[in-house]
PDB file of N, CA and C in Angstrom:
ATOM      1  N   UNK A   1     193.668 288.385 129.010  1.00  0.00           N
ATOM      2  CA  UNK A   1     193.179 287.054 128.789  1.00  0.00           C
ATOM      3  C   UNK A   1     191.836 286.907 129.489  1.00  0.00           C
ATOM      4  N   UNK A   2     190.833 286.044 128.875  1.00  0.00           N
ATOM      5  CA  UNK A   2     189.968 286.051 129.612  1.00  0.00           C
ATOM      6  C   UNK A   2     189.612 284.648 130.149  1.00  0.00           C
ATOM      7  N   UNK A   3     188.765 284.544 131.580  1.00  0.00           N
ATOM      8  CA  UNK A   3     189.167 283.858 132.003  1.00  0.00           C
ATOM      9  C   UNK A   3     187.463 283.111 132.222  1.00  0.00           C
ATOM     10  N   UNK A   4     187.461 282.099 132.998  1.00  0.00           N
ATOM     11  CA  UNK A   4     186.141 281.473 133.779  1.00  0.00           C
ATOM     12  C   UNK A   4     185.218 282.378 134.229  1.00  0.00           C
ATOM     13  N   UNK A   5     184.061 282.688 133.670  1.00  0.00           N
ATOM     14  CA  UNK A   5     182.926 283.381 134.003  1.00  0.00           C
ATOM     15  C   UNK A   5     183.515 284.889 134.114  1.00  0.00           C
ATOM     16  N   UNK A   6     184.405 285.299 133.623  1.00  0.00           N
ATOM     17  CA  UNK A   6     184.977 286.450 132.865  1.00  0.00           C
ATOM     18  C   UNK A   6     183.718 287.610 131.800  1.00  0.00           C
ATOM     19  N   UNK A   7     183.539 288.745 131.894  1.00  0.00           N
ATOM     20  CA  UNK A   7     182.351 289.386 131.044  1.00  0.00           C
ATOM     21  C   UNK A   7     183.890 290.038 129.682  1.00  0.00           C
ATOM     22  N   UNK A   8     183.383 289.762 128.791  1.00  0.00           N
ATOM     23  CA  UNK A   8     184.280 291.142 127.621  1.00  0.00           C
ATOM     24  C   UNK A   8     183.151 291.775 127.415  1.00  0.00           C
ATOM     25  N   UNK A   9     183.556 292.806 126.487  1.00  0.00           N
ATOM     26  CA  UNK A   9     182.263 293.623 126.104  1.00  0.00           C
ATOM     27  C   UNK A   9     182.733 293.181 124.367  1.00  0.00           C
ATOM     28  N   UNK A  10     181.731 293.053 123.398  1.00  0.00           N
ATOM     29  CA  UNK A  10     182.164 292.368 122.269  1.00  0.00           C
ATOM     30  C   UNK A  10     181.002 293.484 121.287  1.00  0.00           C
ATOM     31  N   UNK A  11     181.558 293.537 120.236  1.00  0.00           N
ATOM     32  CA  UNK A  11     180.930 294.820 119.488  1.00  0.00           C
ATOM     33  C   UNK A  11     180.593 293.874 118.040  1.00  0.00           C
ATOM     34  N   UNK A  12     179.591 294.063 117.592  1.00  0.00           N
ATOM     35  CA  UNK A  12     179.364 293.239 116.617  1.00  0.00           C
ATOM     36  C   UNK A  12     180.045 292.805 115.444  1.00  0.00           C
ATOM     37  N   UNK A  13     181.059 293.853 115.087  1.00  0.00           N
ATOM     38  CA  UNK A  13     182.184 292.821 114.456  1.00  0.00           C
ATOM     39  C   UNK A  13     182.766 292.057 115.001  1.00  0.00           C
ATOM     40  N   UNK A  14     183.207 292.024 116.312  1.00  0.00           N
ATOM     41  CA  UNK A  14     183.775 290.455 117.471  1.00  0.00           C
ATOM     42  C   UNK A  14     183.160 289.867 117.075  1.00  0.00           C
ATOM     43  N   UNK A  15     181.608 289.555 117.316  1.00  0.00           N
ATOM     44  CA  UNK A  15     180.494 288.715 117.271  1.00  0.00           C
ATOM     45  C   UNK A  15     180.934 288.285 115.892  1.00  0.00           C
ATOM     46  N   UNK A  16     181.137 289.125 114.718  1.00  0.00           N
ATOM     47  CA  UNK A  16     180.555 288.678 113.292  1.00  0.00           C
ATOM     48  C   UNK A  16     182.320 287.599 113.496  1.00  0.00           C
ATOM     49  N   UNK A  17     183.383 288.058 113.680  1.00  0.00           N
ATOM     50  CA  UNK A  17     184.555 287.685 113.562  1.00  0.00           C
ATOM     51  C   UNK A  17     184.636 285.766 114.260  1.00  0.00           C
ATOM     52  N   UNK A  18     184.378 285.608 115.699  1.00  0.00           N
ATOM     53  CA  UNK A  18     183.835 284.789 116.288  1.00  0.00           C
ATOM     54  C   UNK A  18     182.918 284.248 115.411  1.00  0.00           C
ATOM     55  N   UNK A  19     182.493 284.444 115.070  1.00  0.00           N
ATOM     56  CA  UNK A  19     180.928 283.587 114.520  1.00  0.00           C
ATOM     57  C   UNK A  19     181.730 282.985 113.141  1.00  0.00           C
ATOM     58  N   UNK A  20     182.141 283.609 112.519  1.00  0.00           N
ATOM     59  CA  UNK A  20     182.587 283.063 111.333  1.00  0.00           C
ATOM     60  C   UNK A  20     183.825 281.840 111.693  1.00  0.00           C
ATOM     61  N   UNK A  21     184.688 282.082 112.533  1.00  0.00           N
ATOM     62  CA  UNK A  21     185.844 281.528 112.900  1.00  0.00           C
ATOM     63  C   UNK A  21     185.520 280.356 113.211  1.00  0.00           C
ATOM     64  N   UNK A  22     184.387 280.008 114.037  1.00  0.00           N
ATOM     65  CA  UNK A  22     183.629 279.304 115.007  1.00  0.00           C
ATOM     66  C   UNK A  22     182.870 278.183 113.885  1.00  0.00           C
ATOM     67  N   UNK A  23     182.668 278.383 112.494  1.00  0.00           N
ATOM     68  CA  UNK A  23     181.899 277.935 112.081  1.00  0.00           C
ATOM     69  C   UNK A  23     182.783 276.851 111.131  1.00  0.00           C
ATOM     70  N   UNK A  24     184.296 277.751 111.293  1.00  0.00           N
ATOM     71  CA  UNK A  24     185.698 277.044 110.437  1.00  0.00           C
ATOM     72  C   UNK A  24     185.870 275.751 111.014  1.00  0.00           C
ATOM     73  N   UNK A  25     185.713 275.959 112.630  1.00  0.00           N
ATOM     74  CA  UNK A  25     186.524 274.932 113.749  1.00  0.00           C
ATOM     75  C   UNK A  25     187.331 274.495 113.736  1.00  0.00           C
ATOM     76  N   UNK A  26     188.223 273.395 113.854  1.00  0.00           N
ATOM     77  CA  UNK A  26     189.890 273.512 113.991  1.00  0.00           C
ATOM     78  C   UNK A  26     190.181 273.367 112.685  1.00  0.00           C
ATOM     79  N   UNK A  27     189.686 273.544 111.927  1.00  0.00           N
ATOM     80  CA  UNK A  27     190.230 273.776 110.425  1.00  0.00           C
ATOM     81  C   UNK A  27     191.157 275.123 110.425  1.00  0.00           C
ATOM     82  N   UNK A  28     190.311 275.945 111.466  1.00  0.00           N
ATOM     83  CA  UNK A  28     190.209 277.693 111.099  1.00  0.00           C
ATOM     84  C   UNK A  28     190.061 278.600 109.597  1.00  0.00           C
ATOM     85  N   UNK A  29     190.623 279.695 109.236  1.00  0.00           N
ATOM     86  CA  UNK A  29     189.990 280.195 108.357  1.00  0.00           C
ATOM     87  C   UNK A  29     190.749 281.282 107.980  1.00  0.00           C
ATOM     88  N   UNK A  30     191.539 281.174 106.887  1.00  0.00           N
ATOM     89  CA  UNK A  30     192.484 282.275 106.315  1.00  0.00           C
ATOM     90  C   UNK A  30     192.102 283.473 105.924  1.00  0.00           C
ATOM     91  N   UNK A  31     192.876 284.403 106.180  1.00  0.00           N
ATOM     92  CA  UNK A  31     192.730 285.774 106.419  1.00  0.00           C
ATOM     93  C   UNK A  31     192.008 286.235 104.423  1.00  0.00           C
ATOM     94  N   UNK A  32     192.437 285.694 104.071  1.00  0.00           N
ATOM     95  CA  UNK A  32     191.188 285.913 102.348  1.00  0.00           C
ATOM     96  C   UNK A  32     189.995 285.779 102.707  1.00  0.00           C
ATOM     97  N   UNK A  33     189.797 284.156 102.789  1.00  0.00           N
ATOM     98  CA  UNK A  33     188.558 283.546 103.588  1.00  0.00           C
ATOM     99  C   UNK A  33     187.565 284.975 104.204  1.00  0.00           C
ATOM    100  N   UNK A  34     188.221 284.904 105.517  1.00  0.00           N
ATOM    101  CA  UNK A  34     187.630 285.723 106.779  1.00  0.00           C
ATOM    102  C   UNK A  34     187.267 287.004 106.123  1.00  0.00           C
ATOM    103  N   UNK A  35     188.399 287.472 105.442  1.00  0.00           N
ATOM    104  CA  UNK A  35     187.331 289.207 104.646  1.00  0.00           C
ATOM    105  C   UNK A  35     186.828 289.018 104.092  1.00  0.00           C
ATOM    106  N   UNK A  36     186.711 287.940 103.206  1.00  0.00           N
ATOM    107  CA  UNK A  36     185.691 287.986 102.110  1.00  0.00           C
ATOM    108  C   UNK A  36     183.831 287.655 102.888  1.00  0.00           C
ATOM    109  N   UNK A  37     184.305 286.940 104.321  1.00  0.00           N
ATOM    110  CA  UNK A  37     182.966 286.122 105.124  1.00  0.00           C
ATOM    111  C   UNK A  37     182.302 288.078 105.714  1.00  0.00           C
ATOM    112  N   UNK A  38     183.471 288.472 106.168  1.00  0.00           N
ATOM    113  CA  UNK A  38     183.253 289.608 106.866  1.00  0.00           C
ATOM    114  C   UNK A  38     183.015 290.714 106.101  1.00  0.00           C
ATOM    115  N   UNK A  39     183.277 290.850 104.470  1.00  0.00           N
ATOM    116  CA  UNK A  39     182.711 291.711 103.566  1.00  0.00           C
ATOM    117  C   UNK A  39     181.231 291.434 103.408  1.00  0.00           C
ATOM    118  N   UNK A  40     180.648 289.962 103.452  1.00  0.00           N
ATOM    119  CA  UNK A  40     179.267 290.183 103.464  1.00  0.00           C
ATOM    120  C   UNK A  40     178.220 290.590 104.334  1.00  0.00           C
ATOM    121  N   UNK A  41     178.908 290.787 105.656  1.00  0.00           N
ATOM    122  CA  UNK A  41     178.227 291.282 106.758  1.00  0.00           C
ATOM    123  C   UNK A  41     178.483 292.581 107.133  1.00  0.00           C
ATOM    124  N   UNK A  42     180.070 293.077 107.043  1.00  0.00           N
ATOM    125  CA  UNK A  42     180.550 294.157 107.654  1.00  0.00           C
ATOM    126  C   UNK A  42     180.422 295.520 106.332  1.00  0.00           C
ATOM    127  N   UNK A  43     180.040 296.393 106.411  1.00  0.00           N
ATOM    128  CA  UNK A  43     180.408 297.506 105.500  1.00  0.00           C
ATOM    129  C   UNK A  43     181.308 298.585 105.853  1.00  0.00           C
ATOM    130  N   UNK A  44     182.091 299.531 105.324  1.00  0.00           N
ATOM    131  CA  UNK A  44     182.632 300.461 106.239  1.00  0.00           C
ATOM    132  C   UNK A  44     183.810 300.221 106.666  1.00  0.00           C
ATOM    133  N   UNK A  45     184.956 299.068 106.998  1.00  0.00           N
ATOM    134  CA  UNK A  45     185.206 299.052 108.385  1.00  0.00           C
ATOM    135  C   UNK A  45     186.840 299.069 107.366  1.00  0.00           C
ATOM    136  N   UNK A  46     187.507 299.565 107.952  1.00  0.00           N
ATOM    137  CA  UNK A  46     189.182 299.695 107.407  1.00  0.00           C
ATOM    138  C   UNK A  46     189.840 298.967 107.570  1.00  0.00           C
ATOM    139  N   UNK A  47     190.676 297.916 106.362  1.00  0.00           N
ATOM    140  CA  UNK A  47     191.073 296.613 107.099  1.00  0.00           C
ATOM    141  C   UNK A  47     191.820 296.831 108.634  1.00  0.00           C
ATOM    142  N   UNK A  48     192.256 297.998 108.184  1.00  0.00           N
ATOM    143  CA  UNK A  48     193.432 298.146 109.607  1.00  0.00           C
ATOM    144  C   UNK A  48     192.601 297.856 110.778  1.00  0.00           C
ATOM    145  N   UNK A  49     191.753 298.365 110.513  1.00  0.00           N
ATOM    146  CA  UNK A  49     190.642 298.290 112.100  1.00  0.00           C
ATOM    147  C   UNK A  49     190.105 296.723 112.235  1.00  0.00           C
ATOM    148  N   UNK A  50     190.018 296.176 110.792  1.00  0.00           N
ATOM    149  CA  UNK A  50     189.944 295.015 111.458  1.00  0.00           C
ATOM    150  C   UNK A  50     191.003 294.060 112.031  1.00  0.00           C
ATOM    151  N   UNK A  51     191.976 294.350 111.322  1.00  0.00           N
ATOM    152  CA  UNK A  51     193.065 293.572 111.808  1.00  0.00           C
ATOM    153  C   UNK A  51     193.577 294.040 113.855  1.00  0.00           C
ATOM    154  N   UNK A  52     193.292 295.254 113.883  1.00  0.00           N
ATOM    155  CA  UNK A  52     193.740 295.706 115.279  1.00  0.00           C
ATOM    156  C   UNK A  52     192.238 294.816 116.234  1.00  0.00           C
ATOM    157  N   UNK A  53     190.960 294.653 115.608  1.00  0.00           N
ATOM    158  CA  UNK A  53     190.164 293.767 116.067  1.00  0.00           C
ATOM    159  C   UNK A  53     190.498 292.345 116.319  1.00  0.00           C
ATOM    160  N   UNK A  54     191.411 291.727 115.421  1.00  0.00           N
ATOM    161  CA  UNK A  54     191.309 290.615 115.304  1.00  0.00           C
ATOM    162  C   UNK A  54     192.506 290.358 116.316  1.00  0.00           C
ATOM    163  N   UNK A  55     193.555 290.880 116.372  1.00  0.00           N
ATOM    164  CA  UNK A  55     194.622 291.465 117.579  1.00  0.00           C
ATOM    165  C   UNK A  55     194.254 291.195 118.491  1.00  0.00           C
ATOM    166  N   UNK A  56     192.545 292.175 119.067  1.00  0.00           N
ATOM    167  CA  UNK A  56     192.673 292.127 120.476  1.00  0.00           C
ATOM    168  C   UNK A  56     191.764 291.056 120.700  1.00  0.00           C
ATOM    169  N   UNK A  57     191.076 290.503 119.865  1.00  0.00           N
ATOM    170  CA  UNK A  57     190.633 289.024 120.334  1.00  0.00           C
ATOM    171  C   UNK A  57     191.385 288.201 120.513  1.00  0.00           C
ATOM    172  N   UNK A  58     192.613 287.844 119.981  1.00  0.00           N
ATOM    173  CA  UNK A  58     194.050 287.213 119.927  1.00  0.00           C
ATOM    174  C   UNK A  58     194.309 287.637 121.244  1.00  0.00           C
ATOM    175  N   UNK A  59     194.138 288.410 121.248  1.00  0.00           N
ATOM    176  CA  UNK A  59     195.168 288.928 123.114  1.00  0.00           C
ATOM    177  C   UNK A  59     194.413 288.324 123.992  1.00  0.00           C
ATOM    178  N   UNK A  60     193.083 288.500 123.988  1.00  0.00           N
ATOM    179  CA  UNK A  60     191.963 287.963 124.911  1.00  0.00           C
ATOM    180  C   UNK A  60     191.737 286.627 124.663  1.00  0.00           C
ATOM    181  N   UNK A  61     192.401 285.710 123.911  1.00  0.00           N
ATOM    182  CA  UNK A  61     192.421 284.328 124.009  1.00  0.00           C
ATOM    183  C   UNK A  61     190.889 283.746 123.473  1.00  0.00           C
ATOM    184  N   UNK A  62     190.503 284.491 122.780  1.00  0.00           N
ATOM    185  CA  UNK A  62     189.046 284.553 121.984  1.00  0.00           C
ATOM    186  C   UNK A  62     189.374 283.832 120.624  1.00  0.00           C
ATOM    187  N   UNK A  63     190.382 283.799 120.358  1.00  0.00           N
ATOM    188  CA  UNK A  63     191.053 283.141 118.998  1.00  0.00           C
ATOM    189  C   UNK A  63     192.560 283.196 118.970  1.00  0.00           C
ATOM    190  N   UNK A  64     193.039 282.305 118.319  1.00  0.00           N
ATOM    191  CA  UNK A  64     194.578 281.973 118.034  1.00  0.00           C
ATOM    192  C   UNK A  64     194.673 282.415 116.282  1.00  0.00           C
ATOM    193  N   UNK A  65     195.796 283.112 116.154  1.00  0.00           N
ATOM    194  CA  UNK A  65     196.410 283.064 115.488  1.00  0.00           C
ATOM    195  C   UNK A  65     197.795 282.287 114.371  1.00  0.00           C
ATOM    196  N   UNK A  66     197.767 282.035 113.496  1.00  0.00           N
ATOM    197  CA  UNK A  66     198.783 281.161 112.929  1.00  0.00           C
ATOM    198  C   UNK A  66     199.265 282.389 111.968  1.00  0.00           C
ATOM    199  N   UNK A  67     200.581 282.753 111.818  1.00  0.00           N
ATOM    200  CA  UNK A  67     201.188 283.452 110.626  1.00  0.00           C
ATOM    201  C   UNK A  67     201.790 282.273 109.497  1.00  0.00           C
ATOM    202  N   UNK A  68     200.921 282.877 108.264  1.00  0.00           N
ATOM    203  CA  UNK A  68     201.510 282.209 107.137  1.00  0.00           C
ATOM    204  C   UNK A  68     202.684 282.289 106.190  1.00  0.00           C
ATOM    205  N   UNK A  69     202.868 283.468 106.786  1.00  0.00           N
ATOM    206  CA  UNK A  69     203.748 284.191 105.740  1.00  0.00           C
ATOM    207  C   UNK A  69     203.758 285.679 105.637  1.00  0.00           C
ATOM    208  N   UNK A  70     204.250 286.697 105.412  1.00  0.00           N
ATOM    209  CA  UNK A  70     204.273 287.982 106.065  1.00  0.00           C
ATOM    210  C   UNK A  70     203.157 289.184 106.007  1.00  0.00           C
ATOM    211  N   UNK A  71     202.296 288.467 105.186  1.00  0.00           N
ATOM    212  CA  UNK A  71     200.918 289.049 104.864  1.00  0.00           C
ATOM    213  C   UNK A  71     200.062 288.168 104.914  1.00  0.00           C
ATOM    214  N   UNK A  72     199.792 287.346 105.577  1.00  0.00           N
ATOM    215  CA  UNK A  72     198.476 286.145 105.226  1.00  0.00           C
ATOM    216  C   UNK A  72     198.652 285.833 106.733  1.00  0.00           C
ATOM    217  N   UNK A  73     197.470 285.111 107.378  1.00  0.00           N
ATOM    218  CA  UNK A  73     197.076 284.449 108.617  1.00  0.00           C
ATOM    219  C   UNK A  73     195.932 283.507 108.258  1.00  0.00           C
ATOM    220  N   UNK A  74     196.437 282.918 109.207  1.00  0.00           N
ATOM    221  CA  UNK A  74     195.079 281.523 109.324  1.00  0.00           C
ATOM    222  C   UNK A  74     194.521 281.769 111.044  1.00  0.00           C
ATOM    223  N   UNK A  75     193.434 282.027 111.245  1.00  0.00           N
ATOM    224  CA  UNK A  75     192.579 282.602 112.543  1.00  0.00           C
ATOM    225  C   UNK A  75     191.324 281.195 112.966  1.00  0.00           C
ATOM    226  N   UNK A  76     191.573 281.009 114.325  1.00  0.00           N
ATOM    227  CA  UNK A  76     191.310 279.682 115.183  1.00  0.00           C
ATOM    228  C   UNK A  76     190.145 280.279 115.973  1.00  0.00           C
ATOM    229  N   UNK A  77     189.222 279.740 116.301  1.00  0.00           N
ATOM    230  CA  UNK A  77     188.387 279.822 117.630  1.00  0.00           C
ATOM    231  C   UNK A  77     189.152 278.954 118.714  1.00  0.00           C
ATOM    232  N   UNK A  78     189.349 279.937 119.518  1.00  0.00           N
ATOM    233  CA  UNK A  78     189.348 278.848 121.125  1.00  0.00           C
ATOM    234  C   UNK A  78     188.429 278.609 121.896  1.00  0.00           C
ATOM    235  N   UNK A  79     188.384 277.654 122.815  1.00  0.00           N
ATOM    236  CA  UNK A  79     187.189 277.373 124.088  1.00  0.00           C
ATOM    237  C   UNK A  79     186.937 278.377 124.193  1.00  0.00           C
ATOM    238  N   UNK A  80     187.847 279.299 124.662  1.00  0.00           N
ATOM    239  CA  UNK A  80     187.411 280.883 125.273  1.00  0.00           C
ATOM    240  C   UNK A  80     186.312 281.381 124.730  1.00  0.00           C
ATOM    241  N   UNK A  81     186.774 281.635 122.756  1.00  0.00           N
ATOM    242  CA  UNK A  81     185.936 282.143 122.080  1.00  0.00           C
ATOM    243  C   UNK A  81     184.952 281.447 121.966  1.00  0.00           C
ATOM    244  N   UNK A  82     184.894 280.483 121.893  1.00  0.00           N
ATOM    245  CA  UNK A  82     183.441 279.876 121.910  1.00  0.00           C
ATOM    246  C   UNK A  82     182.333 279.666 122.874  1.00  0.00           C
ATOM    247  N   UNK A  83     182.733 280.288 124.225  1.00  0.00           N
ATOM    248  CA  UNK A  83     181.849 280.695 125.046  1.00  0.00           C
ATOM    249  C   UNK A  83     181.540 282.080 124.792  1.00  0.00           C
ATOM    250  N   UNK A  84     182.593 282.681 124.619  1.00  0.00           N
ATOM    251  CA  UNK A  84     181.994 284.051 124.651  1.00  0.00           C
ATOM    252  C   UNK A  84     181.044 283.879 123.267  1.00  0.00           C
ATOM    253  N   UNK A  85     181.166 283.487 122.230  1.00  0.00           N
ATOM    254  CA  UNK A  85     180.445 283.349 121.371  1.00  0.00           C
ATOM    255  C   UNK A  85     178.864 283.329 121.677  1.00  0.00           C
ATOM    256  N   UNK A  86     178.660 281.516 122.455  1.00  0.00           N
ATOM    257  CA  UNK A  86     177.547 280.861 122.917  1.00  0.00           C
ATOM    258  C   UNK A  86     176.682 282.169 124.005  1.00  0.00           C
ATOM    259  N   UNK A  87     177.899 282.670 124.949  1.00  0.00           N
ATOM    260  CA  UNK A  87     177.203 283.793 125.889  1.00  0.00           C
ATOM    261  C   UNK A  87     176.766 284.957 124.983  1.00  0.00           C
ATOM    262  N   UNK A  88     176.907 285.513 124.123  1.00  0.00           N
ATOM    263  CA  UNK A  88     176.410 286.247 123.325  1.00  0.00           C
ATOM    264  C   UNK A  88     175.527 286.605 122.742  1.00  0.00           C
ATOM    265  N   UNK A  89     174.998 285.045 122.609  1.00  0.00           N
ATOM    266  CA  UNK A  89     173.727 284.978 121.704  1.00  0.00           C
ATOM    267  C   UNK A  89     172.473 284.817 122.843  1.00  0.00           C
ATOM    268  N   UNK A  90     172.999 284.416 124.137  1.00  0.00           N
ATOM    269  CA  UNK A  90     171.665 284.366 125.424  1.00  0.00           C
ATOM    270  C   UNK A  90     171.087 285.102 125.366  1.00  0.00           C
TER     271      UNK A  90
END
């Protein structure tokens, strides 16, 4: 978890993941949504890898998760993430 003046190290799909999530706000942003936001930025990347990305931002309290149903998610920015976001771009 990360915490008050806490450093992560964030790799530009975090950034792209965050950034998009961030832009949902408490609406958040379903897992269709989010690949299709992250297909226009990301090339390359195996969903699996993104999903184990989107995991460990979930773990790190960088975003919340909602399960929709056994294949679908709806993905949240938290405070957390939205500093680390804001610190990102300094």
């Amino acid at each position: 978890m990360v915490g008050e003046g806490e450093t992560v190290n964030l790799s530009a799909i975090d950034i792209d993941i965050l950034s998009i999530a961030s832009k949902r706000g408490s609406a958040g942003i379903d897992k269709g949504e989010l690949l299709f936001e992250l297909g226009k930025v990301v090339k390359g990347i195996a969903y699996t890898d993104l999903v184990k990305r989107i995991n460990r931002l979930a773990s790190e309290n960088a975003i919340s998760i909602e399960e929709n149903g056994p294949d679908d998610f709806t993905v949240f920015i938290t405070e957390s993430g939205s500093r680390l976001i804001s610190d990102s771009v300094q």
